[in-house]
N, C-alpha and C. Protein backbone atom coordinates (compact mmCIF):
# COMPACT_ATOMS: atom_id res chain seq x y z
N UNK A 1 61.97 23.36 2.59
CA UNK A 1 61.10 24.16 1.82
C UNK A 1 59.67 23.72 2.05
N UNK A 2 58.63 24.92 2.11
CA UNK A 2 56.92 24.52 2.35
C UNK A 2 56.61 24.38 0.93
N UNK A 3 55.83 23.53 0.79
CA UNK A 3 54.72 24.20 -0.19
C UNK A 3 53.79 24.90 0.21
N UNK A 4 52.93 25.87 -0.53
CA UNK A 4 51.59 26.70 -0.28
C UNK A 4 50.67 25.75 -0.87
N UNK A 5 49.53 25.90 0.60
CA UNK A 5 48.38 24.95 0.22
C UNK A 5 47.28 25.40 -1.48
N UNK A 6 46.85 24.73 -1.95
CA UNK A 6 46.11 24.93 -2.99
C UNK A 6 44.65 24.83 -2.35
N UNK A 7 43.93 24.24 -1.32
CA UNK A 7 42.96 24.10 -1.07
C UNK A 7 42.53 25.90 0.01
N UNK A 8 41.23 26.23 -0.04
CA UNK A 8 40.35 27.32 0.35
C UNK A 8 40.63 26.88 1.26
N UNK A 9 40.80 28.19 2.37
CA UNK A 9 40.17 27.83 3.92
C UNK A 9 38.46 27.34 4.37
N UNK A 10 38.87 26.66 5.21
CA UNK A 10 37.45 25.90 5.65
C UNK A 10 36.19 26.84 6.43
N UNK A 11 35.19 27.54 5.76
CA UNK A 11 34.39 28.39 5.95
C UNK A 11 34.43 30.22 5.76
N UNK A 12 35.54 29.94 5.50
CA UNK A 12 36.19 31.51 5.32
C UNK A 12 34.93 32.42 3.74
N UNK A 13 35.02 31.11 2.87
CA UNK A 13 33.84 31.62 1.51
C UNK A 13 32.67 31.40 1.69
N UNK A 14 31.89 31.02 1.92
CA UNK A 14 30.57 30.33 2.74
C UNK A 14 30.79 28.83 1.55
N UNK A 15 29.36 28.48 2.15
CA UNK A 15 29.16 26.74 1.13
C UNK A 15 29.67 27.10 0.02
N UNK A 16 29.34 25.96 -0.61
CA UNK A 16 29.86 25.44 -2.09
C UNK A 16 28.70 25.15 -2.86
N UNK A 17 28.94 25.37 -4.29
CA UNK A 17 27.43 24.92 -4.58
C UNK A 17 26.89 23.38 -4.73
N UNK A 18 27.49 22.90 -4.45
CA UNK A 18 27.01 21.61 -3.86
C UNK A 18 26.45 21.48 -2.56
N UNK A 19 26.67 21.94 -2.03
CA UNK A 19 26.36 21.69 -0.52
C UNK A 19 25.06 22.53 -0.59
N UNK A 20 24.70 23.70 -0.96
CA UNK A 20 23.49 24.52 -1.44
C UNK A 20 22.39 23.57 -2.47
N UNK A 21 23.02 22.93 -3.01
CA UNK A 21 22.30 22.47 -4.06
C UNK A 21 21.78 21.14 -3.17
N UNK A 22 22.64 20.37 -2.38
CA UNK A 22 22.24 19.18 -1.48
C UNK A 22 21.12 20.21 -0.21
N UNK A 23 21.50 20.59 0.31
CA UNK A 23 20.26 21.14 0.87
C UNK A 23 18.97 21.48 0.67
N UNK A 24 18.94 22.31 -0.45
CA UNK A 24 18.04 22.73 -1.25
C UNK A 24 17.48 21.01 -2.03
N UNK A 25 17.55 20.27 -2.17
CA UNK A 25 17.40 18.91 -2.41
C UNK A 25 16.53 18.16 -1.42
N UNK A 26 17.59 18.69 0.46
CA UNK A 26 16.77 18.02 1.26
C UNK A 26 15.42 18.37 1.70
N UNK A 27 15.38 19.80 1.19
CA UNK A 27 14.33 20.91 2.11
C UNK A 27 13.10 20.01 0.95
N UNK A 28 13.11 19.89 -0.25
CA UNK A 28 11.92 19.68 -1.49
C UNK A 28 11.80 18.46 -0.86
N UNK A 29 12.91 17.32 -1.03
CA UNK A 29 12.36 15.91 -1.18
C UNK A 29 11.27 16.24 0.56
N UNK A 30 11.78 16.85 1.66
CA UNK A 30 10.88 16.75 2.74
C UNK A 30 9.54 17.36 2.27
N UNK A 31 9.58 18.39 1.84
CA UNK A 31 7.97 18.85 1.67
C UNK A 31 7.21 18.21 1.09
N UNK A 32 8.04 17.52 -0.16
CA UNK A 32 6.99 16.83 -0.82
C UNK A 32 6.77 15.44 -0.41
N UNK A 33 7.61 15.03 0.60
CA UNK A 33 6.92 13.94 1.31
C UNK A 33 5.96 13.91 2.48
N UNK A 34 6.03 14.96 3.16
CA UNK A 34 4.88 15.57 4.07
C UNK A 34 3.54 15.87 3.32
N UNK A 35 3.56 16.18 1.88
CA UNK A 35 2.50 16.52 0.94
C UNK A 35 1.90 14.69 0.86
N UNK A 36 3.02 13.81 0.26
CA UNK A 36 2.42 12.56 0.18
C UNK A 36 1.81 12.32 1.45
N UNK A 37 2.15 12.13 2.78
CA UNK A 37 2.00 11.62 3.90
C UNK A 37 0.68 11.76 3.94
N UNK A 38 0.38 13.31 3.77
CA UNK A 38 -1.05 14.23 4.00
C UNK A 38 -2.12 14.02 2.93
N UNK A 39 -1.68 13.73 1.82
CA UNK A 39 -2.56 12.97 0.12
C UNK A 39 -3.05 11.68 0.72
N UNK A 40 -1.94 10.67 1.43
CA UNK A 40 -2.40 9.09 1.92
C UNK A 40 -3.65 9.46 2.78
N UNK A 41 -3.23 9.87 4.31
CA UNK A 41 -4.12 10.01 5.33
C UNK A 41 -5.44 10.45 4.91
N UNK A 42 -5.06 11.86 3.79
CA UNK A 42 -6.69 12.20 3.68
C UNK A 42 -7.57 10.93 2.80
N UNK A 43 -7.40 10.38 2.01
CA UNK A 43 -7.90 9.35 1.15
C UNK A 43 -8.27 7.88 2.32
N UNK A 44 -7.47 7.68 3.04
CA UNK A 44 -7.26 6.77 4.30
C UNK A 44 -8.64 7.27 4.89
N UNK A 45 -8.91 8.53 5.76
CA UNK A 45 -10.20 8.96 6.06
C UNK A 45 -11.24 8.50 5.65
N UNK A 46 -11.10 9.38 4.24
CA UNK A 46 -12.29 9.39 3.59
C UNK A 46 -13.09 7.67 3.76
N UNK A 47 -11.77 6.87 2.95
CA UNK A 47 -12.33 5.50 2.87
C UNK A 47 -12.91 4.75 4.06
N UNK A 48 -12.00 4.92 5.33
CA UNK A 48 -12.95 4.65 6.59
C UNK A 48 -13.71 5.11 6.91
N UNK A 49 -13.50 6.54 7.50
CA UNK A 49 -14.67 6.53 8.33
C UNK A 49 -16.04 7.66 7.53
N UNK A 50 -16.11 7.97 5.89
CA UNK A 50 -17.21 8.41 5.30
C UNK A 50 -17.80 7.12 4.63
N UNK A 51 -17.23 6.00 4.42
CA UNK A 51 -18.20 5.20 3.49
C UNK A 51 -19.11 4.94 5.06
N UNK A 52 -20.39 5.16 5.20
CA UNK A 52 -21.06 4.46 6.00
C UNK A 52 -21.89 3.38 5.32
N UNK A 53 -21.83 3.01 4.10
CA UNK A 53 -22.66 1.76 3.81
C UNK A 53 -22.00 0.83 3.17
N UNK A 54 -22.41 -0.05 3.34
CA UNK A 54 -21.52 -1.39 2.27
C UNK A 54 -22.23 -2.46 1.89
N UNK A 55 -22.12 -3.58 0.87
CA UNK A 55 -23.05 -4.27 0.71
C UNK A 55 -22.35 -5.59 -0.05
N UNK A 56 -23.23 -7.03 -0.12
CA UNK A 56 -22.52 -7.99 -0.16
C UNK A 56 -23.81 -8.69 -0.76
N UNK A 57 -23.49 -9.61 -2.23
CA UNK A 57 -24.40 -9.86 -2.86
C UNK A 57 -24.00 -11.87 -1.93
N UNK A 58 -25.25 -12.23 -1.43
CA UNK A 58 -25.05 -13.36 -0.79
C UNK A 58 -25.54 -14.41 -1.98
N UNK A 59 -26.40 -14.42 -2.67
CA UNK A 59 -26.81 -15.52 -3.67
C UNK A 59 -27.61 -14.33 -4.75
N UNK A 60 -27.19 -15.57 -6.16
CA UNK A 60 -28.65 -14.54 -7.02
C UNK A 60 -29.08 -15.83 -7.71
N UNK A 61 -30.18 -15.42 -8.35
CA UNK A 61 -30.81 -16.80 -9.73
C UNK A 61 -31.60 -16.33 -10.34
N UNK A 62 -30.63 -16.52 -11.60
CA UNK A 62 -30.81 -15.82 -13.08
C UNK A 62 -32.19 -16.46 -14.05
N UNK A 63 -32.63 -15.91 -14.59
CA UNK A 63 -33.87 -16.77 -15.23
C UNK A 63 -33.46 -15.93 -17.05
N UNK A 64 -34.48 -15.81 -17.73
CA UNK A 64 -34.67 -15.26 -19.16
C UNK A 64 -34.53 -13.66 -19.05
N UNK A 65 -35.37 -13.07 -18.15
CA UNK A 65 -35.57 -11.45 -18.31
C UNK A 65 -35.13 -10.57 -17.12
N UNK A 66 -34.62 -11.34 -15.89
CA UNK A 66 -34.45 -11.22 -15.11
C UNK A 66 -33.08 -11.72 -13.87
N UNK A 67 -33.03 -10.87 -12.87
CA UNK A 67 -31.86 -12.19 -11.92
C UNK A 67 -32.36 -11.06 -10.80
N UNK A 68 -32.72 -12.47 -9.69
CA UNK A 68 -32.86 -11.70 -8.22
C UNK A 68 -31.69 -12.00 -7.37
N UNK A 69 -31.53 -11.18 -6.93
CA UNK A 69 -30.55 -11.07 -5.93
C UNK A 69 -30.59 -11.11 -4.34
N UNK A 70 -30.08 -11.43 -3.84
CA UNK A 70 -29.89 -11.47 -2.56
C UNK A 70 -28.28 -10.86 -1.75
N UNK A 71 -29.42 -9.35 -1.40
CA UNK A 71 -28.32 -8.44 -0.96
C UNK A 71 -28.23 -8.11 0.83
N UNK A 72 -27.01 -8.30 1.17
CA UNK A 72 -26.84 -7.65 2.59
C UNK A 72 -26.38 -6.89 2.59
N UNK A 73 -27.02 -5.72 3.38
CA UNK A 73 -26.13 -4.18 3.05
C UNK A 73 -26.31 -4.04 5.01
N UNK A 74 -24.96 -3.31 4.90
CA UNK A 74 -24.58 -2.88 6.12
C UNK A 74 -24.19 -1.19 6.43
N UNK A 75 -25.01 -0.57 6.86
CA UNK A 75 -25.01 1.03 7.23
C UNK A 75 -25.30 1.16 8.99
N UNK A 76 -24.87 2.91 8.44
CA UNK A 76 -25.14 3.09 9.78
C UNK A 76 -26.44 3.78 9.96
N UNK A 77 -27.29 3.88 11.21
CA UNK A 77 -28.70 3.69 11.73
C UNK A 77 -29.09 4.52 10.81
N UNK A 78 -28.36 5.94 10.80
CA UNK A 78 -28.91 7.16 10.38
C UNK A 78 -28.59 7.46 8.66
N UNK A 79 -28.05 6.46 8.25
CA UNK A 79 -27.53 6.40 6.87
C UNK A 79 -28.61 6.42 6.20
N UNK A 80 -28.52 6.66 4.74
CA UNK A 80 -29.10 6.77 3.63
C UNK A 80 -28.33 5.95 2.24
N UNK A 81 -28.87 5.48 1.27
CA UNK A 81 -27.85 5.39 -0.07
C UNK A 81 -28.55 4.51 -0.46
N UNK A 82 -27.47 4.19 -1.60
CA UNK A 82 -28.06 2.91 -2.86
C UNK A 82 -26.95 2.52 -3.23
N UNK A 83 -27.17 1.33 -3.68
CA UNK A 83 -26.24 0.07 -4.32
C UNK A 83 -26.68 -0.28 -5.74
N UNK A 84 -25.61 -0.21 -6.07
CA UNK A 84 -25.61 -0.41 -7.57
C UNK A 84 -25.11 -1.92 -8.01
N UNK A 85 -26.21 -2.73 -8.46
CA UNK A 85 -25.26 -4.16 -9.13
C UNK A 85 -25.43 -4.37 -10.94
N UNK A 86 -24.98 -4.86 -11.50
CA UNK A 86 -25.34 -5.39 -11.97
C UNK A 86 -25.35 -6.82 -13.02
N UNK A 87 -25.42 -6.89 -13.86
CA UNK A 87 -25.51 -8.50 -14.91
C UNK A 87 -25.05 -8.73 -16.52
N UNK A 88 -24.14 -9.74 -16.01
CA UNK A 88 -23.87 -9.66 -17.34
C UNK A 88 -24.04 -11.06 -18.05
N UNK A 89 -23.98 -10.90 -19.58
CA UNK A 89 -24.53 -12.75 -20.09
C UNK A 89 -23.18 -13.59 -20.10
N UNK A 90 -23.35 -14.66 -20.57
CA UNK A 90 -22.25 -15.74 -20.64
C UNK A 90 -21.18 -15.04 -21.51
N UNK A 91 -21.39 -14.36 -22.38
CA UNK A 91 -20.09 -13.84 -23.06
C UNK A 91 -19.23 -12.65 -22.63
N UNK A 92 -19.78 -12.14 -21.32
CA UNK A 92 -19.50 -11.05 -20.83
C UNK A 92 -20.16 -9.13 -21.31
N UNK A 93 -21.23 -9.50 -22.19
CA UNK A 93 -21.83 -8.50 -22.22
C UNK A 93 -22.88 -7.75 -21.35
N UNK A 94 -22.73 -6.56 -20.78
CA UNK A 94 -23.33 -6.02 -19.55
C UNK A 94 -24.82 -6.06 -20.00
N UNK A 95 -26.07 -6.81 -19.81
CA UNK A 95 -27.36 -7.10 -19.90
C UNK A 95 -28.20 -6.24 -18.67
N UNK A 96 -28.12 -6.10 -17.93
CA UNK A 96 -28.14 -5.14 -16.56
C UNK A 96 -28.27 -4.04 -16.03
N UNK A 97 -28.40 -3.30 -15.57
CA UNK A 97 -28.00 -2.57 -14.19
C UNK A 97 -28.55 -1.61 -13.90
N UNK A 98 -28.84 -1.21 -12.41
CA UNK A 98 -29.86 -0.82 -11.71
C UNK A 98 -29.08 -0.63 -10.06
N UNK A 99 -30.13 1.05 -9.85
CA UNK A 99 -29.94 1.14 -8.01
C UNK A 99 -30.54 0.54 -7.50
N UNK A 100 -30.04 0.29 -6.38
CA UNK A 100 -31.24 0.00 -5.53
C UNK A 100 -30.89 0.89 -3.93
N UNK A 101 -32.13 1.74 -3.12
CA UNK A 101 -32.26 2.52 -2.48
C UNK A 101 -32.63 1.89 -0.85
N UNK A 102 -31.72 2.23 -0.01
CA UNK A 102 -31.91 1.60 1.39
C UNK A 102 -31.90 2.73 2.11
N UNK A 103 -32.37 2.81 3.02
CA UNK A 103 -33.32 3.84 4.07
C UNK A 103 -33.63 3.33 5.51
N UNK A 104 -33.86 3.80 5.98
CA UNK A 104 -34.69 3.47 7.85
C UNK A 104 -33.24 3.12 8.44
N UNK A 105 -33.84 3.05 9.99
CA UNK A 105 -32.96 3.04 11.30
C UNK A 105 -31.95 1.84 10.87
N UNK A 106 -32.86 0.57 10.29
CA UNK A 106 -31.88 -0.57 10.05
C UNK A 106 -30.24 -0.51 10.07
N UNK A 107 -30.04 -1.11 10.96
CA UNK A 107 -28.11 -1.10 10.68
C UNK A 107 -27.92 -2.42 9.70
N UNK A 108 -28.46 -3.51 9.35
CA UNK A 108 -28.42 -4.23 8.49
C UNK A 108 -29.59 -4.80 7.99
N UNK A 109 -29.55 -4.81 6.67
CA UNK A 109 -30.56 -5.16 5.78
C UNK A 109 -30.01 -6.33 4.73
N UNK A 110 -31.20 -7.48 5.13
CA UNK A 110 -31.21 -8.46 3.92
C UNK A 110 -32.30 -8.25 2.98
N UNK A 111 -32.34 -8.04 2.01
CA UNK A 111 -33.30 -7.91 0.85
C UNK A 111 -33.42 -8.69 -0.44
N UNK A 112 -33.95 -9.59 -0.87
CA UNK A 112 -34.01 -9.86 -2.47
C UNK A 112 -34.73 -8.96 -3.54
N UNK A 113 -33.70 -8.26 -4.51
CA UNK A 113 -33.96 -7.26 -5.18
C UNK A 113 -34.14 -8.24 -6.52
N UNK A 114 -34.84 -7.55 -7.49
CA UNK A 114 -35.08 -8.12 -8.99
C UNK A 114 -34.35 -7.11 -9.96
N UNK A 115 -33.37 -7.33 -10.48
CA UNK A 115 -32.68 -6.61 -11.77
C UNK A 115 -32.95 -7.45 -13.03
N UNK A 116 -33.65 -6.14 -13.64
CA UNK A 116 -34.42 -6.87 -14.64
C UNK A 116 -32.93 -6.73 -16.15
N UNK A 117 -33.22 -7.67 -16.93
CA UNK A 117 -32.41 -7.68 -17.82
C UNK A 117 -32.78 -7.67 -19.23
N UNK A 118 -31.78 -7.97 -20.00
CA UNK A 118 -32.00 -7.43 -21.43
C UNK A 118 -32.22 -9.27 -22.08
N UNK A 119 -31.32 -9.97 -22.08
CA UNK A 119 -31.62 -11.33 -22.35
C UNK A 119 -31.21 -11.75 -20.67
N UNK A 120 -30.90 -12.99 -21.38
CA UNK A 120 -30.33 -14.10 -19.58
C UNK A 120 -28.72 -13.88 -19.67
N UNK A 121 -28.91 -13.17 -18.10
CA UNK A 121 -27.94 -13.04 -17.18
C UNK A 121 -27.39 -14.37 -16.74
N UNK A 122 -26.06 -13.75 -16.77
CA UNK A 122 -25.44 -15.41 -15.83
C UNK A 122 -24.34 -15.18 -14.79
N UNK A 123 -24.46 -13.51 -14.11
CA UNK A 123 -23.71 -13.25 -12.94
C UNK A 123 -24.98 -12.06 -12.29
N UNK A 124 -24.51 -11.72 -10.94
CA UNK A 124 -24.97 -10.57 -10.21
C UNK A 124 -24.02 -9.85 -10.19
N UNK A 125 -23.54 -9.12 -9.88
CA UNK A 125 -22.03 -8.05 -9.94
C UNK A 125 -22.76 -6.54 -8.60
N UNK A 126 -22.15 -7.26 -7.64
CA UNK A 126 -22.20 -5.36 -6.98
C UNK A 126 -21.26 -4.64 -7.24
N UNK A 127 -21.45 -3.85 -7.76
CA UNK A 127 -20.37 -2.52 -8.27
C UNK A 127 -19.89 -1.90 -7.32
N UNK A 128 -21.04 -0.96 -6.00
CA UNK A 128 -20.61 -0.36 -5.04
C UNK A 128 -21.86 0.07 -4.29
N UNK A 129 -21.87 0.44 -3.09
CA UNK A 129 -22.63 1.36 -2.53
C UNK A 129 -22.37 2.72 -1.80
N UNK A 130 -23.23 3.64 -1.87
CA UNK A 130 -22.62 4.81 -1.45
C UNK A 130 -23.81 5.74 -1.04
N UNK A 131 -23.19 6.54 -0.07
CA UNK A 131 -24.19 7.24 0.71
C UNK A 131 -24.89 8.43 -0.41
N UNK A 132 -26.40 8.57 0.19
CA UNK A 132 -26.88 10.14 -0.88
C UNK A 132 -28.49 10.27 -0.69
């Protein structure tokens, strides 16, 4: 004696909804990782090759009303921008802050800038520089 199979023939109904539902699974998780890929790279860009300036506070010395700084900023020939630092007192309250504006062919500039303050400063802080 046979038994009769209980299982569907193999393709005779189309997929299953699993197999629709796993597909439909693989098609999203890909797009939306091609979306990440393309979110990284563009941010990746931007950060290389648009920052053209940068800057690096080498020494400062703080007095009562004041703290000068000693800044190296590095651009390119045709660049423009300003750097922003600034100061804060021994307890961590921001006393400080001020642009400061770099210009000409210079590809690097050393400068001692004066950020004037509210009482005595007891850091320099560069925040950032940026083209404009």
């Amino acid at each position: 004696m046979s038994t009769a199979s209980t299982e569907l023939p193999q393709g005779r109904y189309g997929r299953s909804a699993d197999e629709r539902a796993d597909r439909t699974l693989k098609i999203v998780g890909s797009v939306l990782g091609v979306v990440l890929l393309l979110v990284v790279g563009l941010f990746a860009y931007h950060y290389v090759f648009q920052n053209k300036i940068s800057g690096e506070v080498i020494t400062f010395q703080a007095s009562r009303d004041a703290v000068k700084v000693h800044l190296e900023v590095r651009k390119d020939a045709d660049a423009s921008g300003y750097c922003t630092l600034r100061s804060q007192s021994a307890d961590g309250t921001e006393v400080g802050r001020a642009d400061f504006r770099f210009g000409g062919h210079a590809t690097r500039i050393d400068k001692v800038v004066t950020l004037r303050t509210t009482s005595q400063g007891s850091t320099a802080e560069l925040l950032g520089c940026h083209t404009g």
